[in-house]
N, C-alpha and C. Protein backbone atom coordinates (compact mmCIF):
# COMPACT_ATOMS: atom_id res chain seq x y z
N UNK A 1 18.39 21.99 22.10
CA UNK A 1 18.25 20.56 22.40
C UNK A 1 17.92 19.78 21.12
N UNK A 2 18.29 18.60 20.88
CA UNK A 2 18.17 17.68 19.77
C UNK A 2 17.47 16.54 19.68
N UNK A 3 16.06 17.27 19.23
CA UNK A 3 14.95 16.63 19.72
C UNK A 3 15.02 14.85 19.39
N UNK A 4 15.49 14.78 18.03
CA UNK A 4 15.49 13.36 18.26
C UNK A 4 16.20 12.64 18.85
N UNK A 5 17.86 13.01 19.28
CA UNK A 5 18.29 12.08 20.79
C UNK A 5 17.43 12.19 21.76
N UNK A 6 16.54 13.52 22.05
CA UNK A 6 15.95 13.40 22.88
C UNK A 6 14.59 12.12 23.42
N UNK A 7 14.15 12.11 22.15
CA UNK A 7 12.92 11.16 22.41
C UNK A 7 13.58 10.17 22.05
N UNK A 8 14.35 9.50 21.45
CA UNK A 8 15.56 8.28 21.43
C UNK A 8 15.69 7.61 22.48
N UNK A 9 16.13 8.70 23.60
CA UNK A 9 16.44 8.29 24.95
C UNK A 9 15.06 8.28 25.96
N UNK A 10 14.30 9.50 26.03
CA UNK A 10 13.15 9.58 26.68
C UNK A 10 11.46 9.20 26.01
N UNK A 11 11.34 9.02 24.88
CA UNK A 11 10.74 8.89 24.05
C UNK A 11 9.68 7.88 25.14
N UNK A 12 10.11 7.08 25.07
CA UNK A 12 8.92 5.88 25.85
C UNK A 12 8.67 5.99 27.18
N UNK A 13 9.17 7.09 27.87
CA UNK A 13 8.54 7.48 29.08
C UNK A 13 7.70 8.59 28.89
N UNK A 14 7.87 9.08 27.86
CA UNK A 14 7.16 10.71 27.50
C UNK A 14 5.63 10.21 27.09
N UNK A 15 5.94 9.10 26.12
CA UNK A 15 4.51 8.05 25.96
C UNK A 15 3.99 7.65 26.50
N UNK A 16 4.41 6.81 27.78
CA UNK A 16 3.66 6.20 28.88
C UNK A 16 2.87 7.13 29.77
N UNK A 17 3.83 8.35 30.12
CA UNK A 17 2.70 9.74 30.81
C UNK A 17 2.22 10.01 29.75
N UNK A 18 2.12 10.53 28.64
CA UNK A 18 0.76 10.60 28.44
C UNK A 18 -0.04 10.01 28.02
N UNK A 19 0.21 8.58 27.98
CA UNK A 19 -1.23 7.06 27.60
C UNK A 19 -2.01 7.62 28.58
N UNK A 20 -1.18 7.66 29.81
CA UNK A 20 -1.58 7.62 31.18
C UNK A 20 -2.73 8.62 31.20
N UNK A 21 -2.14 10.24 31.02
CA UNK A 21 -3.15 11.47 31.11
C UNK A 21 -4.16 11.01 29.85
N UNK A 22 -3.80 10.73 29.41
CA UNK A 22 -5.15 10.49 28.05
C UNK A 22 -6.53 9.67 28.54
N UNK A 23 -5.78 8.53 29.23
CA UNK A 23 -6.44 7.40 29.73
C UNK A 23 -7.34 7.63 31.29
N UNK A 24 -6.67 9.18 31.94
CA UNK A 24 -6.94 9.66 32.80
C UNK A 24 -8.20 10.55 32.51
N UNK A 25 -8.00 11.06 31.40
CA UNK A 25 -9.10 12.64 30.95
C UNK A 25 -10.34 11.87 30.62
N UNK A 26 -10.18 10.28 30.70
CA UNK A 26 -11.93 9.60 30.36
C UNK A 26 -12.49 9.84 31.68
N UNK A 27 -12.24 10.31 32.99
CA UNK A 27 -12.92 10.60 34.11
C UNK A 27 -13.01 11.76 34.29
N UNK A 28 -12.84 12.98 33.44
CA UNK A 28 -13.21 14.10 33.84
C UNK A 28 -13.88 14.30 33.08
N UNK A 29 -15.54 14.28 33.16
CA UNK A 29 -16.67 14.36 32.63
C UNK A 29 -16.53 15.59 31.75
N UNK A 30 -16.45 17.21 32.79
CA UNK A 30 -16.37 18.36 31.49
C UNK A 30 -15.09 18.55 30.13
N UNK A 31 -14.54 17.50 30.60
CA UNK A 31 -13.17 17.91 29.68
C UNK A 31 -13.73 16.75 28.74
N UNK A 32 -14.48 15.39 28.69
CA UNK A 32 -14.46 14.30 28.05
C UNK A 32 -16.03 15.32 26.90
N UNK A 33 -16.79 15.67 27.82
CA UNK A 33 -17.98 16.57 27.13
C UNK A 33 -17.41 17.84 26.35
N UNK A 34 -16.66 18.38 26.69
CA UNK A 34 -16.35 19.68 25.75
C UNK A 34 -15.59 19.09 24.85
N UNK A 35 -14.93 17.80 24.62
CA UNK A 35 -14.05 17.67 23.60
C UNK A 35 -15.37 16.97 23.00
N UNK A 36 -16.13 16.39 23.02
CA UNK A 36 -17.17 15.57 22.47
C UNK A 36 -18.06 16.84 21.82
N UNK A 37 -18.46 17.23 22.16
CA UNK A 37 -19.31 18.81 21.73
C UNK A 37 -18.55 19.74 21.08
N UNK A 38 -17.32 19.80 20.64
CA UNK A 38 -16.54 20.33 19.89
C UNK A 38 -16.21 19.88 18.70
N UNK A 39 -15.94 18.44 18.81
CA UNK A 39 -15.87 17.60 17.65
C UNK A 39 -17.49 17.28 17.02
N UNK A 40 -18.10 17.72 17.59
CA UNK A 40 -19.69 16.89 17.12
C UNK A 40 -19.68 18.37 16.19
N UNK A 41 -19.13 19.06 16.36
CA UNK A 41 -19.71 20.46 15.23
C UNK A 41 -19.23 19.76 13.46
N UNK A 42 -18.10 19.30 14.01
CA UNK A 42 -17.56 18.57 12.48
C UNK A 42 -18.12 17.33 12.07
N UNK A 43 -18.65 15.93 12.76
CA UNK A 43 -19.02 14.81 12.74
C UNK A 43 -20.80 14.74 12.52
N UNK A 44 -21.16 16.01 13.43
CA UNK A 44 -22.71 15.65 13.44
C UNK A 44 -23.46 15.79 12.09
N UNK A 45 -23.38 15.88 10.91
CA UNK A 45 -23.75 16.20 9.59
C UNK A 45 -24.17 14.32 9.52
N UNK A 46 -23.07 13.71 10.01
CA UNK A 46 -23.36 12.79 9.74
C UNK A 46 -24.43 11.77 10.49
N UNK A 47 -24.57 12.06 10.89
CA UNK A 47 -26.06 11.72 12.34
C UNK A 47 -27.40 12.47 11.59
N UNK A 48 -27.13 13.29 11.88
CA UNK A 48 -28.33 14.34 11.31
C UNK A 48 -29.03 14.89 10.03
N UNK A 49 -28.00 15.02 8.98
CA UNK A 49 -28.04 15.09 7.76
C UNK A 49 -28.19 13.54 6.96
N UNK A 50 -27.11 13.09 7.15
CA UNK A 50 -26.88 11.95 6.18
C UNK A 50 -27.64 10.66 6.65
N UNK A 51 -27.90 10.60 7.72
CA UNK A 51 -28.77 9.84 8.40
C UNK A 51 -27.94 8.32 8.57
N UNK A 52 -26.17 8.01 8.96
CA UNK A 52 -25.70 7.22 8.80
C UNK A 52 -26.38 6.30 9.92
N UNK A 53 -26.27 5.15 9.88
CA UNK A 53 -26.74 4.22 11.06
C UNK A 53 -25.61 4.36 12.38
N UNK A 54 -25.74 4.57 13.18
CA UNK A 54 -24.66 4.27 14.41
C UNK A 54 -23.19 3.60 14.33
N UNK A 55 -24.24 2.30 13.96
CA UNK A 55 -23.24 1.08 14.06
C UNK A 55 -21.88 1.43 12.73
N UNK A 56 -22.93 2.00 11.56
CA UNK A 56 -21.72 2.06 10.44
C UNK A 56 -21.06 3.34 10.55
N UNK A 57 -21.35 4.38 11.41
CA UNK A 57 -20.78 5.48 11.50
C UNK A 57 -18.87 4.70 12.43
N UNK A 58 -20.16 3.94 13.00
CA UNK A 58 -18.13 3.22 14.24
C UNK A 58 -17.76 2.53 13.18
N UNK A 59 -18.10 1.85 12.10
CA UNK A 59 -17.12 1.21 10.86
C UNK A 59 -16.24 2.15 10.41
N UNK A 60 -16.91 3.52 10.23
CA UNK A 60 -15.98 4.71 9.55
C UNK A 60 -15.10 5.14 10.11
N UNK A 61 -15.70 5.46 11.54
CA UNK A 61 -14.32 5.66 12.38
C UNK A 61 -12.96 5.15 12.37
N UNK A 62 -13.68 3.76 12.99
CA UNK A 62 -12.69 2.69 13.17
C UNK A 62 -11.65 2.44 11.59
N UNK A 63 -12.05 2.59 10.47
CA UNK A 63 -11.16 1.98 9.39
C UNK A 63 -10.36 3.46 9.57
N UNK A 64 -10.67 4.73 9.34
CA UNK A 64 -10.25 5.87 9.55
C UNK A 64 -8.92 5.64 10.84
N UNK A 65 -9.45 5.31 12.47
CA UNK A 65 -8.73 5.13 13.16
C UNK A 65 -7.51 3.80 12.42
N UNK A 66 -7.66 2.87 12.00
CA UNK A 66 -6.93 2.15 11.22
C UNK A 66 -5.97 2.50 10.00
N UNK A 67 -6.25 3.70 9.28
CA UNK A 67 -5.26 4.32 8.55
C UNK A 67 -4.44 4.96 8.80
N UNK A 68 -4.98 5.83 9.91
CA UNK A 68 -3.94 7.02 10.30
C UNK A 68 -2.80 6.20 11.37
N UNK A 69 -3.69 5.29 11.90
CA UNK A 69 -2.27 4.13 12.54
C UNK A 69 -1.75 3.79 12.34
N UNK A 70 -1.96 2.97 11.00
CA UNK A 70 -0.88 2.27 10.20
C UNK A 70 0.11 3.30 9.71
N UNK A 71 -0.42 4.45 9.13
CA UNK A 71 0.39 5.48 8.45
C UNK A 71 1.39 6.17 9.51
N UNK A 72 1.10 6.27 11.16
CA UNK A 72 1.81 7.02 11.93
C UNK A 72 3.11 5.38 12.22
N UNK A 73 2.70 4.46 12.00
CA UNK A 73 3.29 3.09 12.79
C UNK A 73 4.27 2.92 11.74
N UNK A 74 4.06 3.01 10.06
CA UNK A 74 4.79 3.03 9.17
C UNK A 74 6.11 3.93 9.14
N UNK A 75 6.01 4.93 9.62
CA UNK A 75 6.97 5.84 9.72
C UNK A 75 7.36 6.62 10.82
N UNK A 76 7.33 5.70 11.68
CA UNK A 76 7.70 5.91 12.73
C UNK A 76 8.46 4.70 13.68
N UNK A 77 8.10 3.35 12.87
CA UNK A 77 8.61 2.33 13.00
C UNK A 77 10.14 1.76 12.21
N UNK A 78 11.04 0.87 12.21
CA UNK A 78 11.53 0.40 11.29
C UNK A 78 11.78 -1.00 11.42
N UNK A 79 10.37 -1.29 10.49
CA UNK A 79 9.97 -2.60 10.37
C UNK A 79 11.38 -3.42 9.53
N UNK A 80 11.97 -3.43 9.01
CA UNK A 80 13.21 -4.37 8.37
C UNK A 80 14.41 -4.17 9.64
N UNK A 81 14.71 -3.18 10.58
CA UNK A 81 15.08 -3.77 11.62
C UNK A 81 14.75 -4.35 12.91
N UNK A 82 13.63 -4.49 12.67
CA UNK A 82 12.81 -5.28 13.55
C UNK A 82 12.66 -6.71 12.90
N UNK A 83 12.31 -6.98 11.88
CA UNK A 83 12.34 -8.48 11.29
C UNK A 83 13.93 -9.37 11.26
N UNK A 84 14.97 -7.78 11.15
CA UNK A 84 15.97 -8.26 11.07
C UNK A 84 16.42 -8.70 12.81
N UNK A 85 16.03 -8.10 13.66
CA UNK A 85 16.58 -8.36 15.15
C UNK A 85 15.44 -9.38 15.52
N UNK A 86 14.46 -9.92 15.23
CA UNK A 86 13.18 -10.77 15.26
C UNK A 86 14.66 -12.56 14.88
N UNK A 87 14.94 -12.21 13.71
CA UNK A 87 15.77 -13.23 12.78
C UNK A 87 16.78 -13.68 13.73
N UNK A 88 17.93 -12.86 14.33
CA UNK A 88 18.82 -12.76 15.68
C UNK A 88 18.23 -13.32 16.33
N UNK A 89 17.30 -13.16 16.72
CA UNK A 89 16.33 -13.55 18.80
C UNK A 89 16.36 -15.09 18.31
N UNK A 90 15.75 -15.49 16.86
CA UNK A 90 15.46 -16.93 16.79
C UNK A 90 16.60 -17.67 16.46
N UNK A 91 17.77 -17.39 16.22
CA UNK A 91 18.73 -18.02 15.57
C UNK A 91 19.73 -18.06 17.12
N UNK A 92 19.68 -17.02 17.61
CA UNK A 92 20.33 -17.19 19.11
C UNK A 92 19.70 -18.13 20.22
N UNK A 93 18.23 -17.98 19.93
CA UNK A 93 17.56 -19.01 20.88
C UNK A 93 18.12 -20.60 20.36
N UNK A 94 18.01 -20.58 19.01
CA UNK A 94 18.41 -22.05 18.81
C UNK A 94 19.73 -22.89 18.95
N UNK A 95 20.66 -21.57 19.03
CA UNK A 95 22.12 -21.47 19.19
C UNK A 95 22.42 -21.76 21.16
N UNK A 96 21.42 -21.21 21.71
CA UNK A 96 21.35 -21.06 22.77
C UNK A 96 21.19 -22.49 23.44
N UNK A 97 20.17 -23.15 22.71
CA UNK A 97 19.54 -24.24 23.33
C UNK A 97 20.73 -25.47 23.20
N UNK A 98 20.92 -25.41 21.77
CA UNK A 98 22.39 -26.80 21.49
C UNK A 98 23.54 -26.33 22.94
N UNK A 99 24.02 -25.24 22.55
CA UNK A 99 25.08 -24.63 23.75
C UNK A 99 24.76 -25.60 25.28
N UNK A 100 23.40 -25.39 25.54
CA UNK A 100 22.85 -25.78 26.67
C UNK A 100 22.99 -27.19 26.91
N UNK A 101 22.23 -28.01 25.80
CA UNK A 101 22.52 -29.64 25.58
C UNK A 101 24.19 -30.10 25.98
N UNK A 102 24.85 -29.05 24.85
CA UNK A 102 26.36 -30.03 25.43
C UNK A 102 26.84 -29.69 26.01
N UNK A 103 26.12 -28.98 27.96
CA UNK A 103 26.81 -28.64 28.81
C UNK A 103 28.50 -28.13 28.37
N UNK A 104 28.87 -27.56 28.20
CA UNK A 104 29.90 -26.69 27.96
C UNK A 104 30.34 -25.47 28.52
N UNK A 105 30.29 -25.36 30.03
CA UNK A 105 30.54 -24.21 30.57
C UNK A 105 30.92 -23.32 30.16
N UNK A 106 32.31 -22.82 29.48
CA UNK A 106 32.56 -21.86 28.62
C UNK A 106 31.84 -21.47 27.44
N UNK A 107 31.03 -22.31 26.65
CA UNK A 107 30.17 -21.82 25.68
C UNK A 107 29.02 -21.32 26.10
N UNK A 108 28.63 -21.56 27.17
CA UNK A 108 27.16 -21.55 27.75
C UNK A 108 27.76 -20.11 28.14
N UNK A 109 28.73 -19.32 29.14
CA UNK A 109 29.17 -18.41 29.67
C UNK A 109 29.52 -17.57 28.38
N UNK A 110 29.53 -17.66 27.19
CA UNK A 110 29.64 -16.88 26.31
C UNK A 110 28.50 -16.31 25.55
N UNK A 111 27.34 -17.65 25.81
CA UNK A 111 26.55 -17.31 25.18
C UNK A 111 25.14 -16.67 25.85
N UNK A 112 25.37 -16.61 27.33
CA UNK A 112 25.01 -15.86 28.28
C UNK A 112 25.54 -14.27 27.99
N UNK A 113 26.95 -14.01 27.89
CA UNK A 113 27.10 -12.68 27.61
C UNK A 113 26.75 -12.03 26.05
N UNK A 114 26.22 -13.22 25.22
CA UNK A 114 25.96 -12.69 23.69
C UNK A 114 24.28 -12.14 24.51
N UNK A 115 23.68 -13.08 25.15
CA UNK A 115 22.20 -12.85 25.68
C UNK A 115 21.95 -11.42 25.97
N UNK A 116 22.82 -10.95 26.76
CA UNK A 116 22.37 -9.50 27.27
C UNK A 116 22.26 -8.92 25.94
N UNK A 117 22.90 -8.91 25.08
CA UNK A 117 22.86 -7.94 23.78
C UNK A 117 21.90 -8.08 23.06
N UNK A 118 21.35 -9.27 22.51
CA UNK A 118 20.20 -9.73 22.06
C UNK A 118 19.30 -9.29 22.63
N UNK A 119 19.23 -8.93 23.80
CA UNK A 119 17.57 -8.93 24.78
C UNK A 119 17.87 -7.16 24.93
N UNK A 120 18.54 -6.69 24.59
CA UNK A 120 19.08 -5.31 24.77
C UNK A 120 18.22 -5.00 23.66
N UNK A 121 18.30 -5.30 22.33
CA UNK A 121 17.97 -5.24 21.04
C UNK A 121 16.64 -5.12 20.91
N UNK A 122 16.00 -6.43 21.66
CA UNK A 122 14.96 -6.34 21.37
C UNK A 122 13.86 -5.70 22.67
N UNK A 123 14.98 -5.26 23.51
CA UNK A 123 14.01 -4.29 24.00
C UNK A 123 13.50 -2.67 23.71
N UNK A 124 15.21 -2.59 23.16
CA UNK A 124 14.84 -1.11 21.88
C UNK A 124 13.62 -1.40 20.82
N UNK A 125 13.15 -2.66 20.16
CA UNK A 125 12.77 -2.71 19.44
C UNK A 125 10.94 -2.34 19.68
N UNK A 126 11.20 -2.61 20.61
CA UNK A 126 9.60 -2.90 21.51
C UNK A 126 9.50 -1.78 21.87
N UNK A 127 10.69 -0.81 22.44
CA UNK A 127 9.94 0.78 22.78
C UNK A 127 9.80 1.26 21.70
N UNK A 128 10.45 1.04 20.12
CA UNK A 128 10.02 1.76 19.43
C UNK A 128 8.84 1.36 19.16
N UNK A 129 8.20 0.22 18.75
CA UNK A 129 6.98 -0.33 18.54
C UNK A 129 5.98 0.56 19.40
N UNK A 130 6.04 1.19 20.88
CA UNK A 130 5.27 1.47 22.00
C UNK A 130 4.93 3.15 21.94
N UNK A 131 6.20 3.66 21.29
CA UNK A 131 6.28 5.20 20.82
C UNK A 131 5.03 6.11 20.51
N UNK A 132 4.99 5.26 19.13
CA UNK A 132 3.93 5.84 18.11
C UNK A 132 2.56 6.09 18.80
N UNK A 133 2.43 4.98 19.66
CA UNK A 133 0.81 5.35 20.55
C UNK A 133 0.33 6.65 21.36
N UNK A 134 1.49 7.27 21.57
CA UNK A 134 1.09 8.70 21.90
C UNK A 134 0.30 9.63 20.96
N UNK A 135 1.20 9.30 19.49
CA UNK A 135 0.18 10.00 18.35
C UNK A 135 -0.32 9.30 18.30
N UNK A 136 -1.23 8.20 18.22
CA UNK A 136 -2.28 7.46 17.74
C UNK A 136 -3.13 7.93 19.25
N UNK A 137 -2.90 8.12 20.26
CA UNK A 137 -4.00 8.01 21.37
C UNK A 137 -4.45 9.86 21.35
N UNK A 138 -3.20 10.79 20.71
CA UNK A 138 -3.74 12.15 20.46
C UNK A 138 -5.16 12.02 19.13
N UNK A 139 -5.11 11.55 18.28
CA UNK A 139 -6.23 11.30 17.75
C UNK A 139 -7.23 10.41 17.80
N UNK A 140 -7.04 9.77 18.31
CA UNK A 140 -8.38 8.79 19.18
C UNK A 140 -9.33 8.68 19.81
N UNK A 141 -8.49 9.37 21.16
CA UNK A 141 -8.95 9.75 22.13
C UNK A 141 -10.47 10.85 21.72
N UNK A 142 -10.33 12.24 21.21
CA UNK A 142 -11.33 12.77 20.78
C UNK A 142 -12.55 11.86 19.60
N UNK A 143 -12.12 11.02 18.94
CA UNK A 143 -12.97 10.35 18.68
C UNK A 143 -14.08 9.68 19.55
N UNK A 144 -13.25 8.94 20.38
CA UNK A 144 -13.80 7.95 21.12
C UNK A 144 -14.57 9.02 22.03
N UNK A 145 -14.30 10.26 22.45
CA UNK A 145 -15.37 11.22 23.43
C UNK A 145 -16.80 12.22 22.68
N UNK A 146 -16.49 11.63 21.56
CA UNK A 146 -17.40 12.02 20.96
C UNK A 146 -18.47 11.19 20.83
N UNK A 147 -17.90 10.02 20.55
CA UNK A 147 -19.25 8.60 20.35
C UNK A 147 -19.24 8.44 21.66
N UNK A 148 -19.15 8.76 22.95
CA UNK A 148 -19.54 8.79 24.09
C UNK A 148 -20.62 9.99 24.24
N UNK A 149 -20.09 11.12 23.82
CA UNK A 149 -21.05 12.09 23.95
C UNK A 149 -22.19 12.07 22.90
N UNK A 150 -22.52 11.27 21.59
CA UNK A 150 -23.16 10.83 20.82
C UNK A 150 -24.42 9.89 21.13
N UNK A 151 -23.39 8.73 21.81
CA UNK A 151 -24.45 7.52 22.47
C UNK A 151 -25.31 7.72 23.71
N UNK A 152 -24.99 9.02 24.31
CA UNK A 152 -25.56 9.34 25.43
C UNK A 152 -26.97 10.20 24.94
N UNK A 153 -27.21 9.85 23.64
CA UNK A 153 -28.24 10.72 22.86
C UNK A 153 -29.09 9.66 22.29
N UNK A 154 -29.02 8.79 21.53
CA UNK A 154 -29.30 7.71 20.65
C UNK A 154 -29.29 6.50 21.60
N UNK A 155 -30.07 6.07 20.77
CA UNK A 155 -30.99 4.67 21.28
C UNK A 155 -30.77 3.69 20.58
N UNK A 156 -29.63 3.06 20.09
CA UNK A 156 -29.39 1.75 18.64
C UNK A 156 -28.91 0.59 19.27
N UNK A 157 -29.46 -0.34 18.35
CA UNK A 157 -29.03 -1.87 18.83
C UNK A 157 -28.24 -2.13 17.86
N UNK A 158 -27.34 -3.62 18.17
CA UNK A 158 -26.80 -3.79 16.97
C UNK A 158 -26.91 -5.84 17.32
N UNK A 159 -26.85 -6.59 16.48
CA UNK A 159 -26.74 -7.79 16.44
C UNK A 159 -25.29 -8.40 16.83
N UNK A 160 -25.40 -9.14 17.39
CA UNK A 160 -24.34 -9.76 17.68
C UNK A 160 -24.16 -11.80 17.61
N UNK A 161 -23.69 -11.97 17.38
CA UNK A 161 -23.55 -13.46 17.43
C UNK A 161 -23.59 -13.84 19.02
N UNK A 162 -24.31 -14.93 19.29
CA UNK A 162 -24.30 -15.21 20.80
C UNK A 162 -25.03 -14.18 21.66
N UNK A 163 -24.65 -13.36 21.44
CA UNK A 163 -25.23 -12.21 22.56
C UNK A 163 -26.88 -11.65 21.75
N UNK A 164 -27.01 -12.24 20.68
CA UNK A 164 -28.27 -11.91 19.88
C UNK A 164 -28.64 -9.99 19.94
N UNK A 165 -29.71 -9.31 19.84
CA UNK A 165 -29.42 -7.91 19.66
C UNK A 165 -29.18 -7.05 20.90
N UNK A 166 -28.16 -6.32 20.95
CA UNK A 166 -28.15 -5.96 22.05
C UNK A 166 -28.20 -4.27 21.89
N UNK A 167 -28.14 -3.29 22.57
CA UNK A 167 -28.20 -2.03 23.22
C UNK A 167 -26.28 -1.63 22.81
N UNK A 168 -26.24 -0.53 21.99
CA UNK A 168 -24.88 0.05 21.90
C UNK A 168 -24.05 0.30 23.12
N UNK A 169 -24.78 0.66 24.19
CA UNK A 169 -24.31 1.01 25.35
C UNK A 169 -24.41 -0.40 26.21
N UNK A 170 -24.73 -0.75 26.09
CA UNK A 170 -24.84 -2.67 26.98
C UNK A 170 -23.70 -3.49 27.19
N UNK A 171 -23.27 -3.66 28.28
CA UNK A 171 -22.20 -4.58 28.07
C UNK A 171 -22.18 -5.59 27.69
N UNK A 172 -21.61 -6.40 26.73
CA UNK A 172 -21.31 -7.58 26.40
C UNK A 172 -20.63 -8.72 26.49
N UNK A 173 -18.96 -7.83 26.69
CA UNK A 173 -18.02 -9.08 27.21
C UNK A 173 -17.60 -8.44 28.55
N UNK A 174 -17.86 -8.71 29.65
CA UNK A 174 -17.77 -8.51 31.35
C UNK A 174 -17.98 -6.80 30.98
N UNK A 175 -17.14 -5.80 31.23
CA UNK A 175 -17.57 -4.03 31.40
C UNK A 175 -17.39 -3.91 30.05
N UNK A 176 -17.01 -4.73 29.02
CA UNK A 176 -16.70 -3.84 27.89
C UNK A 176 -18.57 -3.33 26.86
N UNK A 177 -18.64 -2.62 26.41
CA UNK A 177 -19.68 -2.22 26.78
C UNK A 177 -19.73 -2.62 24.43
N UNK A 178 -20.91 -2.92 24.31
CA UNK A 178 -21.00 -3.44 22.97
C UNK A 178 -20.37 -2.27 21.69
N UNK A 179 -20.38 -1.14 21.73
CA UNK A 179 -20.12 -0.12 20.48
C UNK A 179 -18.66 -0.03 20.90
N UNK A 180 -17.89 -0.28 22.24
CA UNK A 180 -16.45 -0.72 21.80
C UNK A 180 -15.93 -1.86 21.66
N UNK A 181 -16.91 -2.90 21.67
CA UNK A 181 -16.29 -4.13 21.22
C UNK A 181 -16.41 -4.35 19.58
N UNK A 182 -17.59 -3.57 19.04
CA UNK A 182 -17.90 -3.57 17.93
C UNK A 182 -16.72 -2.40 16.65
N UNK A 183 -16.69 -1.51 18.04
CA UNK A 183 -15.47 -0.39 17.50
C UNK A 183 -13.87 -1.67 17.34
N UNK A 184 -13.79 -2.10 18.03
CA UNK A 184 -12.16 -2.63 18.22
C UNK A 184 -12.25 -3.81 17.01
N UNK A 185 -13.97 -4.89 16.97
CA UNK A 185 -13.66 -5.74 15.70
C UNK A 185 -13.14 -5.04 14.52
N UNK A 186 -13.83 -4.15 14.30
CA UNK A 186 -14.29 -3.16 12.80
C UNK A 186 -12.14 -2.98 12.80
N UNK A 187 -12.02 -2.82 13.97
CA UNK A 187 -10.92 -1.49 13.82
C UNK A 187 -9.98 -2.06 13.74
N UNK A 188 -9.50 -3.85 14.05
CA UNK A 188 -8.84 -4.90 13.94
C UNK A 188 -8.75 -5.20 12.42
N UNK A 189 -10.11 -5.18 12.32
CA UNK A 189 -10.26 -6.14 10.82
C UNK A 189 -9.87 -4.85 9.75
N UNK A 190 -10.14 -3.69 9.35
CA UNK A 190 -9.99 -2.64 8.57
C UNK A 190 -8.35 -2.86 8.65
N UNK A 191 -7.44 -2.23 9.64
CA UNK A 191 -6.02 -2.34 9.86
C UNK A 191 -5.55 -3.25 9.23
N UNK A 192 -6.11 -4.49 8.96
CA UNK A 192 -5.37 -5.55 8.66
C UNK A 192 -5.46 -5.00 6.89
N UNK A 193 -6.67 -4.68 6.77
CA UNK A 193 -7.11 -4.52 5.08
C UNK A 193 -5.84 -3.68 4.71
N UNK A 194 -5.98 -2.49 5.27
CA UNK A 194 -4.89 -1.22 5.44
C UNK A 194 -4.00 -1.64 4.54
N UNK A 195 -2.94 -2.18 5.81
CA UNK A 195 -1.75 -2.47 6.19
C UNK A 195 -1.35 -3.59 5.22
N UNK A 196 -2.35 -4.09 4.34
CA UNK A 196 -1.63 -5.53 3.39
C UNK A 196 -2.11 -4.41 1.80
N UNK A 197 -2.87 -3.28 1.98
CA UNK A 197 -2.91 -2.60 0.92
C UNK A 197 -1.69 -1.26 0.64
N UNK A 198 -1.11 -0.92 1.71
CA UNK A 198 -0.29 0.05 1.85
C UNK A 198 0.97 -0.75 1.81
N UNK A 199 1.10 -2.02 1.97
CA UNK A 199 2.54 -2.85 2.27
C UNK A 199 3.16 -2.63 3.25
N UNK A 200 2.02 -2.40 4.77
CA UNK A 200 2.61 -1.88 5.57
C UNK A 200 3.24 -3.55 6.71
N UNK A 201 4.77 -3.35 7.25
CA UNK A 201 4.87 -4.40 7.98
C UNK A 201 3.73 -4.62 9.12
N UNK A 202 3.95 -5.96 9.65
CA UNK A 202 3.35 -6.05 10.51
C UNK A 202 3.99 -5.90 12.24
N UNK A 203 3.05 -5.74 13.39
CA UNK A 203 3.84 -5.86 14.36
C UNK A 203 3.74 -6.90 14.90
């Protein structure tokens, strides 16, 4: 079998089951704990030894989770045909709209059948964009069950604007609970650093 027609064609359903099982294994307590207690043999030096603070241990993560993304998204993506079918979508929309103004049945009926192709395009473009998250959620995922199995140990606050100091484990914005809202700023803002230092496109 030829693996890359294969994931070509199936590729973004093969991703979606397993976002899914990934996103599933956060409710099975012994499987979320043994991967957390497995990884803590490699991570805990840094808790214990080095004495990092909590909060900056999720900075490390998170820029870490931000490299290896950009680096799996970089080459696994192809950002110049995506800017290039991005360029199409806007030049057809505008092509689209005049067509529309001078009522022209036959142009409008042509440019209805150019539509399907365009939106064809950029729906390839978007599963490839959607791909890569399978490898990015295979290394994540054990991260993120580790600072679960971590915080269920430790007692840290961290400051917040508006919400003034709060509890790592505390929710902050409705269930999201403060050390992943603090994980996703860090992990937003690092990516961006990344990705304009590597020359990586954007999505």
């Amino acid at each position: 079998m030829d693996f890359g027609k294969f994931w070509d064609k199936y590729g973004l359903y093969v991703a979606l089951i397993f976002m899914m099982l990934m996103m599933f294994s956060y409710s099975i307590q012994w499987l979320r704990l043994g991967v957390g207690k497995n990884i803590d043999l490699v991570f805990s030096p840094l808790v214990t030894e080095f004495k990092i603070p909590f909060f900056i241990l999720i900075v490390i993560l998170s820029a870490l989770t931000g490299l290896y993304s950009s680096i799996i998204q970089k080459y696994t993506i192809d950002y110049e045909r995506m800017a290039e079918t991005q360029e199409r979508m806007k030049e057809f929309q505008k092509e689209f709209r005049e067509v529309q103004l001078s009522q022209d049945e036959k142009k409008i009926k042509k440019m209805e059948a150019k539509q399907q192709k365009v939106m064809r395009e950029q729906m390839e473009m978007s599963q490839q964009q959607f791909k890569p998250m399978a490898y990015i959620l295979v290394l994540t995922v054990p991260i993120f069950f580790w600072l679960l199995y971590r915080l269920s140990e430790v007692h840290t606050t961290i400051m917040f604007p508006y919400y003034g100091v709060q509890s790592l484990t505390a929710p902050v914005l409705w269930i999201v609970p403060a050390w992943m809202l603090w994980y996703m700023i860090c992990s937003i803002s690092m990516s961006q650093v990344i990705r304009k230092a590597l020359n990586i496109g954007g999505l």
